[in-house]
Protein backbone atom coordinates (compact mmCIF):
# COMPACT_ATOMS: atom_id res chain seq x y z
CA UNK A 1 5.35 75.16 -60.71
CA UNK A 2 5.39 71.63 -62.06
CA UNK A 3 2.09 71.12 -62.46
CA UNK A 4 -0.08 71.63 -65.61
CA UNK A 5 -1.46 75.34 -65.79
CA UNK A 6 -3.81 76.29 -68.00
CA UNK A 7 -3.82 80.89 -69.30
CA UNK A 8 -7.01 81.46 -70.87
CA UNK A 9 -7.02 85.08 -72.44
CA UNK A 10 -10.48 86.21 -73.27
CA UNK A 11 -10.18 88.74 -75.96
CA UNK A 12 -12.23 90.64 -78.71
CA UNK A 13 -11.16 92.35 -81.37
CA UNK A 14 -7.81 93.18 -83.52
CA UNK A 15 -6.48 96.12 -81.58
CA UNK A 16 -6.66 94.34 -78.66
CA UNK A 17 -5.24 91.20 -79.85
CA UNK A 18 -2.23 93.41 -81.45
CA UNK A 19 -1.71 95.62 -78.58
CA UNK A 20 -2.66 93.66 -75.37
CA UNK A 21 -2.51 90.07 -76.34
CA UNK A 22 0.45 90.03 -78.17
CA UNK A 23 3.25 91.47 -75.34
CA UNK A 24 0.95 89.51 -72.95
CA UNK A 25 1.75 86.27 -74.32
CA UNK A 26 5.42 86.80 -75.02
CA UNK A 27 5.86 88.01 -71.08
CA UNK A 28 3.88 84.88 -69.91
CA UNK A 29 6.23 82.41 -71.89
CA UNK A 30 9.18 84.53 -70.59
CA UNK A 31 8.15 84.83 -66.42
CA UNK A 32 6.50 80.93 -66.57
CA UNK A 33 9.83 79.35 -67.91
CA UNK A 34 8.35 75.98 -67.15
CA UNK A 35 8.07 73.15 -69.73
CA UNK A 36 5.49 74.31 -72.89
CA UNK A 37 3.99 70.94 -72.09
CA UNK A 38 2.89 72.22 -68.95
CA UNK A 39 1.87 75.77 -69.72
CA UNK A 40 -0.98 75.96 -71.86
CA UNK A 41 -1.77 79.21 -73.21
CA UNK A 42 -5.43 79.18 -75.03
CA UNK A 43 -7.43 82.10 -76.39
CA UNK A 44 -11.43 82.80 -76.89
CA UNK A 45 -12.29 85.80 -78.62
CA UNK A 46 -16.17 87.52 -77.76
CA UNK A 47 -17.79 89.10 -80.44
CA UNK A 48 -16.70 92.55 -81.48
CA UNK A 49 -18.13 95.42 -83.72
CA UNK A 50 -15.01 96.32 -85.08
CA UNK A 51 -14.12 92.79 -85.55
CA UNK A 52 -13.25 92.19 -89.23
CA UNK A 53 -13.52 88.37 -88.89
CA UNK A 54 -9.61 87.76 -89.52
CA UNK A 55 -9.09 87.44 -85.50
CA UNK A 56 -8.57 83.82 -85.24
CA UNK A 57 -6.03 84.05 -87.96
CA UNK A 58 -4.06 86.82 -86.42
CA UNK A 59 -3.99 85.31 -82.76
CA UNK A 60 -3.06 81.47 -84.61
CA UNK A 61 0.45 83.52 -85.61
CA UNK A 62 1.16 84.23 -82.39
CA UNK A 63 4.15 81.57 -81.55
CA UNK A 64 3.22 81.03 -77.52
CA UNK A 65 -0.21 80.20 -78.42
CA UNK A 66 -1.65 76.85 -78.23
CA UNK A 67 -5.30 77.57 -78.96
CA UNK A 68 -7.49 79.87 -80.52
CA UNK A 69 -11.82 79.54 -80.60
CA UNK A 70 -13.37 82.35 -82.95
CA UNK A 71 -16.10 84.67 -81.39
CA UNK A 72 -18.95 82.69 -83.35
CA UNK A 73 -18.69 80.36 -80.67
CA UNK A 74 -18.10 81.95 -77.90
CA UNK A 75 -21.30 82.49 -76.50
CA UNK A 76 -22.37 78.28 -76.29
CA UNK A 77 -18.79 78.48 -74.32
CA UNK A 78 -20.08 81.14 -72.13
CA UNK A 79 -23.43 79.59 -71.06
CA UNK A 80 -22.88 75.92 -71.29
CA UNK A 81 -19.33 75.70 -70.72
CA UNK A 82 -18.36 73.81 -74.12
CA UNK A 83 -15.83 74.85 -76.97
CA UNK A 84 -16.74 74.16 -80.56
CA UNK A 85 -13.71 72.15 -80.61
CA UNK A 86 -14.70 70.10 -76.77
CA UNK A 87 -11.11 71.60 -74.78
CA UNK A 88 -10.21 70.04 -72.11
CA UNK A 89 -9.25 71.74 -68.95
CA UNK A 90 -6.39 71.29 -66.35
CA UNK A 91 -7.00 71.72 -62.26
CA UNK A 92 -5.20 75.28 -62.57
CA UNK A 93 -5.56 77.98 -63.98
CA UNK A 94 -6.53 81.40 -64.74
CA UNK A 95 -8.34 83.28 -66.78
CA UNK A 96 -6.76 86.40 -68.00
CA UNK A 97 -8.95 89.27 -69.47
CA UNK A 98 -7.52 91.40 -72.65
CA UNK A 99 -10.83 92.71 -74.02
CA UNK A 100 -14.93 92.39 -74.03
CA UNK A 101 -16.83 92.84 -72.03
CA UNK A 102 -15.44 92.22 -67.85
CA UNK A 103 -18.56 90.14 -66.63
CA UNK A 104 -17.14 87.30 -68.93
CA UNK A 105 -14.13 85.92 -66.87
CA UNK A 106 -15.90 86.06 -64.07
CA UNK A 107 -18.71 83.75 -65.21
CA UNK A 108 -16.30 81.26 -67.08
CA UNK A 109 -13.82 81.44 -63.93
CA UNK A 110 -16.19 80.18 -61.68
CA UNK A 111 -17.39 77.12 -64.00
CA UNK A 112 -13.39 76.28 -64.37
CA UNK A 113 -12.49 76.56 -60.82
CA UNK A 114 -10.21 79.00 -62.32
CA UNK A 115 -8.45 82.75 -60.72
CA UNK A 116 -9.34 85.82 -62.80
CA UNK A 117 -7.08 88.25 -63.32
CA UNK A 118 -8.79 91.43 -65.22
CA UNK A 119 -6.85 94.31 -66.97
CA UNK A 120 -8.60 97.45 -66.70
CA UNK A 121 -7.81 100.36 -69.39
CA UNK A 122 -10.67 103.20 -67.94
CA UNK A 123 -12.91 101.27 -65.55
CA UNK A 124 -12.92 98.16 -63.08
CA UNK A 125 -16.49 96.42 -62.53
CA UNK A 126 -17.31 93.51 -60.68
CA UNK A 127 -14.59 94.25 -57.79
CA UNK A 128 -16.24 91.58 -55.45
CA UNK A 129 -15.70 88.26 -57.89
CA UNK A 130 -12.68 89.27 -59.57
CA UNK A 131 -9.96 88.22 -57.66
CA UNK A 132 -7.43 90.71 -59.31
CA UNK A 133 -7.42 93.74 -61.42
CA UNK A 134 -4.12 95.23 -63.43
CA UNK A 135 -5.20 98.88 -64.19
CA UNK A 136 -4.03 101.01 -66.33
CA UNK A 137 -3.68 104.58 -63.66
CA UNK A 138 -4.04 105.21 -59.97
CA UNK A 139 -7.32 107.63 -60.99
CA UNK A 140 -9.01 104.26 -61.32
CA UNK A 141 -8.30 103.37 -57.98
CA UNK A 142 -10.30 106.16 -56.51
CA UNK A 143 -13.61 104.73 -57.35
CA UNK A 144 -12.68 101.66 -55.98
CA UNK A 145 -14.45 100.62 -52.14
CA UNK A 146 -11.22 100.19 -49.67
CA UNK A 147 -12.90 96.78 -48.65
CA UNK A 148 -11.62 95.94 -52.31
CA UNK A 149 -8.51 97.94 -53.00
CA UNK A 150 -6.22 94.69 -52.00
CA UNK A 151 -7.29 93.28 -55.04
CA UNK A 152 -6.11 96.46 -57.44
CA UNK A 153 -2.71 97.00 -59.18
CA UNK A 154 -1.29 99.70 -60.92
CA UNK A 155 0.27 97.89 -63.76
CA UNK A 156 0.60 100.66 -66.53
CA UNK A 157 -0.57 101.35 -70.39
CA UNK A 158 -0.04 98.19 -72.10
CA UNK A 159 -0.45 99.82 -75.22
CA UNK A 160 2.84 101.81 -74.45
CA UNK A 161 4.42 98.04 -74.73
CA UNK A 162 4.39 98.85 -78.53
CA UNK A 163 8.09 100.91 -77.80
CA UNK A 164 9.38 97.51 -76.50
CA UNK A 165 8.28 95.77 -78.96
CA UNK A 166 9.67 97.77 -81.82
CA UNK A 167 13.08 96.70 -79.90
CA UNK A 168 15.22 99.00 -81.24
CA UNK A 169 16.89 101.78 -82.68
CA UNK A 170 15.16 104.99 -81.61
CA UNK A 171 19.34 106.21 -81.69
CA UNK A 172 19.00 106.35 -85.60
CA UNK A 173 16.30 108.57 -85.69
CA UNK A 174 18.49 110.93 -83.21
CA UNK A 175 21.77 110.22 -84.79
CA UNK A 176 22.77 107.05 -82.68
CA UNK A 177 24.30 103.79 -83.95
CA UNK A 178 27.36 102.65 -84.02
CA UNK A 179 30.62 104.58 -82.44
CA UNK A 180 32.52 104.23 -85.90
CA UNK A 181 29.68 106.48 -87.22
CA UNK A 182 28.33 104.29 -89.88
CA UNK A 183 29.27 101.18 -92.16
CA UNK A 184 28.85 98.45 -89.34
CA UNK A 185 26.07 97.37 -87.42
CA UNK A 186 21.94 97.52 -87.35
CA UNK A 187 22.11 101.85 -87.26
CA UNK A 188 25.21 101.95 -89.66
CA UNK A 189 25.05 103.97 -93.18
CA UNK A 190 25.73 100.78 -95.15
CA UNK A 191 22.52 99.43 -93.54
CA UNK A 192 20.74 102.12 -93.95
CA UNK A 193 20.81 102.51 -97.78
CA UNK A 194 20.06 98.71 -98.32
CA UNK A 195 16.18 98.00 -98.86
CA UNK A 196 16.06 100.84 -101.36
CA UNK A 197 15.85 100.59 -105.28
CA UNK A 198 17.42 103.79 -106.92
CA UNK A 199 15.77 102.66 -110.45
CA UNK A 200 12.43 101.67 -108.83
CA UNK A 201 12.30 103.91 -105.91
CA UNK A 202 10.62 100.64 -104.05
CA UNK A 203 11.54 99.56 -100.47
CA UNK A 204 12.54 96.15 -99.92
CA UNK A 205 14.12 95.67 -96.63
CA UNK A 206 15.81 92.90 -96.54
CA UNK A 207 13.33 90.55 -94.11
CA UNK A 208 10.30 91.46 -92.99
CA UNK A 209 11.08 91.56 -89.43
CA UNK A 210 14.11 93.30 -89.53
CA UNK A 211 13.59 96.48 -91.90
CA UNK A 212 15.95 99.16 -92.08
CA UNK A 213 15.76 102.78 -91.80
CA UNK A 214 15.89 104.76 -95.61
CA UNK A 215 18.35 107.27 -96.36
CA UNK A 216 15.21 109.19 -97.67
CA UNK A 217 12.15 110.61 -95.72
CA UNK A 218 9.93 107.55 -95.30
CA UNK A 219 6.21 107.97 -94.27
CA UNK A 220 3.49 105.68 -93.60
CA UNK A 221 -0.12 105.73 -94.69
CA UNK A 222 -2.05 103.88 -92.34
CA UNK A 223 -5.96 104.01 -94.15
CA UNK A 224 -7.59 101.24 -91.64
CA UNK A 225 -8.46 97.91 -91.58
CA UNK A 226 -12.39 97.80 -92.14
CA UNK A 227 -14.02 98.37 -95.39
CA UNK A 228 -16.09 101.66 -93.98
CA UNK A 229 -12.05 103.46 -93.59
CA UNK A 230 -10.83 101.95 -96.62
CA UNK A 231 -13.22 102.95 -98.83
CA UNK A 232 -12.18 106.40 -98.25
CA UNK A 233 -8.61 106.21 -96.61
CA UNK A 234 -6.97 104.32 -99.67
CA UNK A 235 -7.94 106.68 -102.06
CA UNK A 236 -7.26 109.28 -99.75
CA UNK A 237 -3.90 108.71 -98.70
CA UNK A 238 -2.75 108.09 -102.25
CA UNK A 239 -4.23 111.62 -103.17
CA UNK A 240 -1.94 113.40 -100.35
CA UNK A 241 1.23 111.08 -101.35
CA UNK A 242 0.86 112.85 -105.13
CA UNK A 243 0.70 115.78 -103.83
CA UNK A 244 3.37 115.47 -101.64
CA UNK A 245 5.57 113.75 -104.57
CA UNK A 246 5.11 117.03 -106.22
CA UNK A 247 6.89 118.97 -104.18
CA UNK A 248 9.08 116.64 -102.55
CA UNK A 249 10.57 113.84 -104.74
CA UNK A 250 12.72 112.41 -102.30
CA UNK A 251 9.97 111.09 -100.42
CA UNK A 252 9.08 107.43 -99.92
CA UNK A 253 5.93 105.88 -99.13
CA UNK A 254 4.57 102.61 -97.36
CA UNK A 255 1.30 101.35 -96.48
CA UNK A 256 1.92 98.37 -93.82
CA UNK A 257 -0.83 96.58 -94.45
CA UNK A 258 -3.39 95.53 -91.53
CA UNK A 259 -3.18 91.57 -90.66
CA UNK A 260 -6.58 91.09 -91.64
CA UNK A 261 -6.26 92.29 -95.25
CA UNK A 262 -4.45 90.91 -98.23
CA UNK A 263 -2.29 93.08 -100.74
CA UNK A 264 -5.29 92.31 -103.58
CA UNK A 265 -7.69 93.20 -100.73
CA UNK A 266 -6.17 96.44 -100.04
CA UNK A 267 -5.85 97.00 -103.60
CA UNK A 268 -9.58 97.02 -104.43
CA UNK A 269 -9.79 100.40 -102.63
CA UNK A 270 -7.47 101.90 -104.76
CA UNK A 271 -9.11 100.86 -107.77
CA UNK A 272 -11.39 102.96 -109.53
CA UNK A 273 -13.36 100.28 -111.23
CA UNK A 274 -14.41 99.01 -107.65
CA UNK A 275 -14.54 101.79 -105.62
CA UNK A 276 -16.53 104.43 -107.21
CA UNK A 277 -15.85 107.09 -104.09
CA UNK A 278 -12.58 107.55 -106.31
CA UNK A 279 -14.49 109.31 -109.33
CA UNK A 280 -17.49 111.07 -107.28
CA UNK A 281 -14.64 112.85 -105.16
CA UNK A 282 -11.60 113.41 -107.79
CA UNK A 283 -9.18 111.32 -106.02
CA UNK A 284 -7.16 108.78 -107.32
CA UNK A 285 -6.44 105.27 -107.31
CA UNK A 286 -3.51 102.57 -107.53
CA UNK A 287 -2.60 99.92 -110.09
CA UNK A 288 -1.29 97.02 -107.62
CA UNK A 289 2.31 95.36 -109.01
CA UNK A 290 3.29 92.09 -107.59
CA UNK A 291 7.51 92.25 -108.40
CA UNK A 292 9.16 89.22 -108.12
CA UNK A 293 12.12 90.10 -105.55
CA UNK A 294 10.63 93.41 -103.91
CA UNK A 295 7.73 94.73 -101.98
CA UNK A 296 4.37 94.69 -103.85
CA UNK A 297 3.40 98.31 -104.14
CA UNK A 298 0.42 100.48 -105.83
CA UNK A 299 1.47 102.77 -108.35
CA UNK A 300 -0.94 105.90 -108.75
CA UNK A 301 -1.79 107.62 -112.21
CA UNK A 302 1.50 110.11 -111.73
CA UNK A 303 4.16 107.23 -111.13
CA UNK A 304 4.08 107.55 -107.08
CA UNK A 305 4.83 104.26 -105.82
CA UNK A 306 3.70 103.26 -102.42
CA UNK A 307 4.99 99.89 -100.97
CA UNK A 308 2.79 97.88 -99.53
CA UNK A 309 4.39 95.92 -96.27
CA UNK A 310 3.03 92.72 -94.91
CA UNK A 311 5.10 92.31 -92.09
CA UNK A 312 3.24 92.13 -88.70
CA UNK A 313 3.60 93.96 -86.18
CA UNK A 314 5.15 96.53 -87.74
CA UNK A 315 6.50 98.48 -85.46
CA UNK A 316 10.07 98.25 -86.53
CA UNK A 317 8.94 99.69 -89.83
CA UNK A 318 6.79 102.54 -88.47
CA UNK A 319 9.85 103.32 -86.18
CA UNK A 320 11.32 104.41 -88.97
CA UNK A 321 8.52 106.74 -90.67
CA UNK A 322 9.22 110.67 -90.01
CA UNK A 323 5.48 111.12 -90.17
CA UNK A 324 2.31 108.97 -90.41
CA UNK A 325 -0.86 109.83 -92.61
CA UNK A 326 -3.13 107.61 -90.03
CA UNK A 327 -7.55 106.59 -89.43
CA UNK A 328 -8.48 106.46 -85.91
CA UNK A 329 -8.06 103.56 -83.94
CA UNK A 330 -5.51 101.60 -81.90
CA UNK A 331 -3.23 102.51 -84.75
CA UNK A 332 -2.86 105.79 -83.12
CA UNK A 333 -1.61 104.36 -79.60
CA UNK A 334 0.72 102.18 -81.28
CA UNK A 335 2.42 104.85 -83.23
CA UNK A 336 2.27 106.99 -80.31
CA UNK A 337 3.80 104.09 -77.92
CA UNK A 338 6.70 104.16 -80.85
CA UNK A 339 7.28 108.20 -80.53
CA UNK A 340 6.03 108.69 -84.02
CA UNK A 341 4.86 111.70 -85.35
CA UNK A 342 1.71 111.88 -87.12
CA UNK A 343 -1.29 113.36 -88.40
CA UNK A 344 -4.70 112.00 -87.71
CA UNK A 345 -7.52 112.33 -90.81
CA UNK A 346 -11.11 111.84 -90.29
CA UNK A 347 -13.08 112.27 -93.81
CA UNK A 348 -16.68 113.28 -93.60
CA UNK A 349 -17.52 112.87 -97.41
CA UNK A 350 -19.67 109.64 -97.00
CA UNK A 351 -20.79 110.09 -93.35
CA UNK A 352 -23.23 106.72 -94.13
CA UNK A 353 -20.63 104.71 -94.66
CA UNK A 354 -19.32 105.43 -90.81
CA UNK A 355 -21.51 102.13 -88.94
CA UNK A 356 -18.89 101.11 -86.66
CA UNK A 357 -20.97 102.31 -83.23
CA UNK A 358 -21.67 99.98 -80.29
CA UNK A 359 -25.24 98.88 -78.66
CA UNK A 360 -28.46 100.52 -79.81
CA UNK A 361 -26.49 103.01 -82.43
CA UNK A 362 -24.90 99.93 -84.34
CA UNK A 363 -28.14 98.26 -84.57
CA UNK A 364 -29.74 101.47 -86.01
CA UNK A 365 -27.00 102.35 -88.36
CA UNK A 366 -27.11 98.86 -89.95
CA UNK A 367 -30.75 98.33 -90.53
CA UNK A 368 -31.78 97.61 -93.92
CA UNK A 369 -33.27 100.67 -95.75
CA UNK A 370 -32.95 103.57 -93.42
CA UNK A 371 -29.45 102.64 -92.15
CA UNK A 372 -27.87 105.09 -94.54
CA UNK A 373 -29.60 107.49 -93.62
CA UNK A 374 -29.78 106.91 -89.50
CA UNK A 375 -25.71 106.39 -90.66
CA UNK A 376 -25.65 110.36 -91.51
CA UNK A 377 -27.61 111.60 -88.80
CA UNK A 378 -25.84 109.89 -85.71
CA UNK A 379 -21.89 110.78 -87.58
CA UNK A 380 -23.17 114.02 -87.94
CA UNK A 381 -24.50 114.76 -84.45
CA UNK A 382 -21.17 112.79 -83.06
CA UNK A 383 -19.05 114.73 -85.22
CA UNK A 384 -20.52 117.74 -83.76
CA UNK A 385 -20.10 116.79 -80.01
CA UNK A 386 -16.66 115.24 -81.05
CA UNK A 387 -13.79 115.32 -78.34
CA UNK A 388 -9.74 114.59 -79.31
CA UNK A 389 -10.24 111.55 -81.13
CA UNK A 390 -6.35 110.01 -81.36
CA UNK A 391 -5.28 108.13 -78.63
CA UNK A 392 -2.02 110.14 -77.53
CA UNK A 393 -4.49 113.15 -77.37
CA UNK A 394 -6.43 111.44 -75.07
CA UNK A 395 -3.99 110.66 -72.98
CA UNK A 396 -2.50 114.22 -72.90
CA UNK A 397 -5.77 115.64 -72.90
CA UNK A 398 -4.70 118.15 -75.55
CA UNK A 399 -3.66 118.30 -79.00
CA UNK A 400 -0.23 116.73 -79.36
CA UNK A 401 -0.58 115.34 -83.41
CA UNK A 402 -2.73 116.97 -85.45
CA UNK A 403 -6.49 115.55 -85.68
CA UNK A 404 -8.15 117.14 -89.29
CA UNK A 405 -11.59 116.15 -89.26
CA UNK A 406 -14.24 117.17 -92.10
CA UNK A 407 -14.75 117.27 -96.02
CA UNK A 408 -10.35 117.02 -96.28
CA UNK A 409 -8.97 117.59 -99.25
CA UNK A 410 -5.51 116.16 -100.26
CA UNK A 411 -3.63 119.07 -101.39
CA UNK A 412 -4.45 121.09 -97.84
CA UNK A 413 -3.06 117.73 -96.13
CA UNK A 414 -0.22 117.55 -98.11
CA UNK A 415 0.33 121.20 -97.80
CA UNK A 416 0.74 120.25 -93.84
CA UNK A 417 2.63 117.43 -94.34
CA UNK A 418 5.13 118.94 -96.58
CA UNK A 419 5.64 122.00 -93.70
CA UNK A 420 6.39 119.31 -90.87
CA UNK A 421 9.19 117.54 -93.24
CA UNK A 422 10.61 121.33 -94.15
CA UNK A 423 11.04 121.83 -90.39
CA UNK A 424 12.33 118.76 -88.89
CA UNK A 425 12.36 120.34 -85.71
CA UNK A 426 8.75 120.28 -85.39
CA UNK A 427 8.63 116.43 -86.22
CA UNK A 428 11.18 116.08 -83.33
CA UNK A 429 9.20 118.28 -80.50
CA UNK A 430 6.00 116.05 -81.34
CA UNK A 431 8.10 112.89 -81.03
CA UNK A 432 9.58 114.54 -77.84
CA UNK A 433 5.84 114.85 -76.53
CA UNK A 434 4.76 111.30 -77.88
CA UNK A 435 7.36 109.83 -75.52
CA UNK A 436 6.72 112.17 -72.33
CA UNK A 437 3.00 110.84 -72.36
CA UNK A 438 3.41 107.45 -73.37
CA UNK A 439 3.59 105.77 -70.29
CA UNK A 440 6.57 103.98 -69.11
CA UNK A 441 6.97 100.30 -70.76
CA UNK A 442 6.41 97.18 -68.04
CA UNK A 443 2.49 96.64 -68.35
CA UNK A 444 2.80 93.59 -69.65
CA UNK A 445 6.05 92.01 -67.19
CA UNK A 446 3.45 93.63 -63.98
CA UNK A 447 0.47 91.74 -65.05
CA UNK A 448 1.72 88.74 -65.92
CA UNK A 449 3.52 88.64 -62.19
CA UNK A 450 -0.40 89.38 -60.90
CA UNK A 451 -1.15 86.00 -63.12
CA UNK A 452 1.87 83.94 -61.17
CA UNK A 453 1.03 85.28 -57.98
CA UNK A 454 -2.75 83.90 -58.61
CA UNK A 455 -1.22 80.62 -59.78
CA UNK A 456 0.73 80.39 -56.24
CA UNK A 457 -2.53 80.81 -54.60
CA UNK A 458 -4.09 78.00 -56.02
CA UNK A 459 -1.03 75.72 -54.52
């Protein structure tokens, strides 16, 4: 392939820009290994309701990249054909779809002249102008007309591409490293007590894409990204780590903090003077510290200190947790793509603040006035009909991690947490099942060879 190509990935929101896009791109630099001049890799994000309005800045970090357009334009791009910015476009090309809504890259194909290659997590539409579909299982295959089934691939979970990603060291979590035993190497004892303050108790791994694992239980509080988690999971979170503290000392704590947030962002949750859920429910907040040569970290009202990691993705770092204090979300496939253990929390003390619903719901749940109140009514009655809410569970269709939904309370958390870290075992059998339903690693390296074998096509 010598001739200019043009990838354009048409995308949505952050999960799907963290665990679709990302391994996407990286596989598409590493198959096409033809000039960068030549390969031009663009993005266009569609509006989202669980965008948080960061997604331009998080797919601009991505190295392979060449261009991003934000969703508010995406819709003058859809009907008329025009970026905010005025692209151009080469003679070939494809468009690649990683989120939104699957009637997009078929419209904007056919104005570029382009192939369309869709990836399809639960269900394929459109199976007479798509030209190829990457799906996720054979089950979606079986509502698929055989006039059409050339056009379908079984390509895997790309969300299991997380694992990969991490790139590393599941031996030190089940005694691997190096044959010496320690002192040398990435999994050695040497490395693994660097990163750790014995006065301060902080972790500061020596580069933020290369952590280490910490000689002491580590575990990760993963509150969310949008204000509606936040306001509750901050507090939250800190409340269990206290507890936890209490009984367990050695423990160490790290929130990695969501690409689309800020350390002072995240630290407005935790304070009591700005979120006020902190007093009504007895929880309690954070003081942020900004150290010179470690991690920032909040410190709560007992002297817990929970580092706060910027590092993205983190998967190297959550590798390393024994257990995770996690929201819903995508977070819950990525730490079940990396074998970690957690346990999932769903608070119900403010059900109006939950407005994160699609279609006619979101529009009702946000009006002026009565949203509150419509808010309450819709969580509740969801709530109520609920099914396994974290991602792994889906999967298994069972319980694998923990899911705690209603008015929680941190000391019956931490009570749970604290059992799971006195019996290791446990911890291990979970990871064990995390793995076994997974999904084998290679989405990304399948559907990327669907996207060269389009590109041959247009030869």
């Amino acid at each position: 392939m010598n001739c200019p190509i043009d990838i354009l990935i048409l995308s949505n929101g952050p999960g799907e820009l963290s665990t679709w896009v990302q391994p996407v791109v990286k596989e598409l630099r590493r198959q096409l290994t033809i000039a960068r001049a030549l390969l031009r890799i663009s993005i266009i994000l569609s509006p989202c309701a669980n965008a948080s309005g960061q997604e331009v800045a998080i797919a601009q970090r991505f190295p392979e990249v060449d261009r991003v357009q934000g969703a508010e334009h995406f819709f003058p791009f859809l009907l008329f054909g025009k970026t905010h910015a005025n692209w151009d476009w080469r003679s070939r090309g494809v468009v690649l779809f990683l989120g939104g809504d699957q009637f997009f890259p078929i419209v904007i194909a056919k104005r570029l002249g382009y192939r369309t290659v869709i990836y399809a997590e639960w269900e394929a539409r459109w199976h007479a102008w798509g030209d190829r579909f990457g799906v996720m299982n054979a089950e979606i295959l079986n509502r698929v007309a055989p006039r059409y089934a050339h056009k379908f691939s079984v390509v895997g979970d790309l969300m299991a591409e997380a694992g990969v990603e991490s790139g590393r060291v599941e031996e030190w979590r089940s005694g691997g490293g190096e044959e010496d035993g320690g002192g040398k190497g990435d999994g050695g004892a040497g490395e693994m007590m660097r990163g750790w303050d014995d006065e301060s108790d902080v972790f500061t791994p020596p580069s933020p894409h290369h952590p280490v694992p910490p000689s002491s239980p580590l575990i990760g509080l993963l509150p969310g990204s949008k204000p509606m988690k936040l306001i509750l999971g901050v507090p939250l979170t800190l409340a269990i780590a206290e507890h936890i503290y209490m009984a367990r000392s050695d423990v160490q704590f790290v929130i990695p903090v969501a690409p689309t947030l800020t350390v002072k962002d995240l630290a407005a949750y935790a304070d009591p003077t700005q979120n006020p859920i902190i007093q009504r429910l007895g929880w309690v907040g954070g003081e942020l510290v900004l150290p010179a040569e470690q991690l920032p970290f909040l410190k709560t009202p007992a002297g817990v200190k929970v580092s706060l990691w910027t590092g993205f993705p983190a998967y190297d770092l959550l590798s390393r947790c024994c257990l995770c204090l996690t929201t819903i979300g995508a977070n819950t496939a990525e730490l079940g793509a990396l074998g970690v253990p957690m346990i999932v929390l769903l608070p119900t003390q403010q059900l109006d603040i939950m407005r994160a619903w699609d279609g006619i719901p979101g529009l009702l749940v946000n009006l002026p006035g009565i949203g509150a109140l419509l808010a309450r009514g819709i969580n509740w009655l969801a709530l109520r009909r609920r099914g396994l809410l974290a991602w792994p569970n889906i999967w298994a269709k069972r319980e694998i991690v923990p899911e705690l939904v209603g008015a929680l309370q941190p000391a019956e958390v931490a009570k749970r947490a604290i059992a799971y870290l006195a019996h290791p075992e446990q911890l291990q059998t979970i990871s064990n099942e995390l793995r076994a339903v997974r999904g084998q690693p290679g989405a990304a390296q399948k559907l990327v060879q669907l996207v060269c074998e389009e590109l041959e096509i247009m030869n």
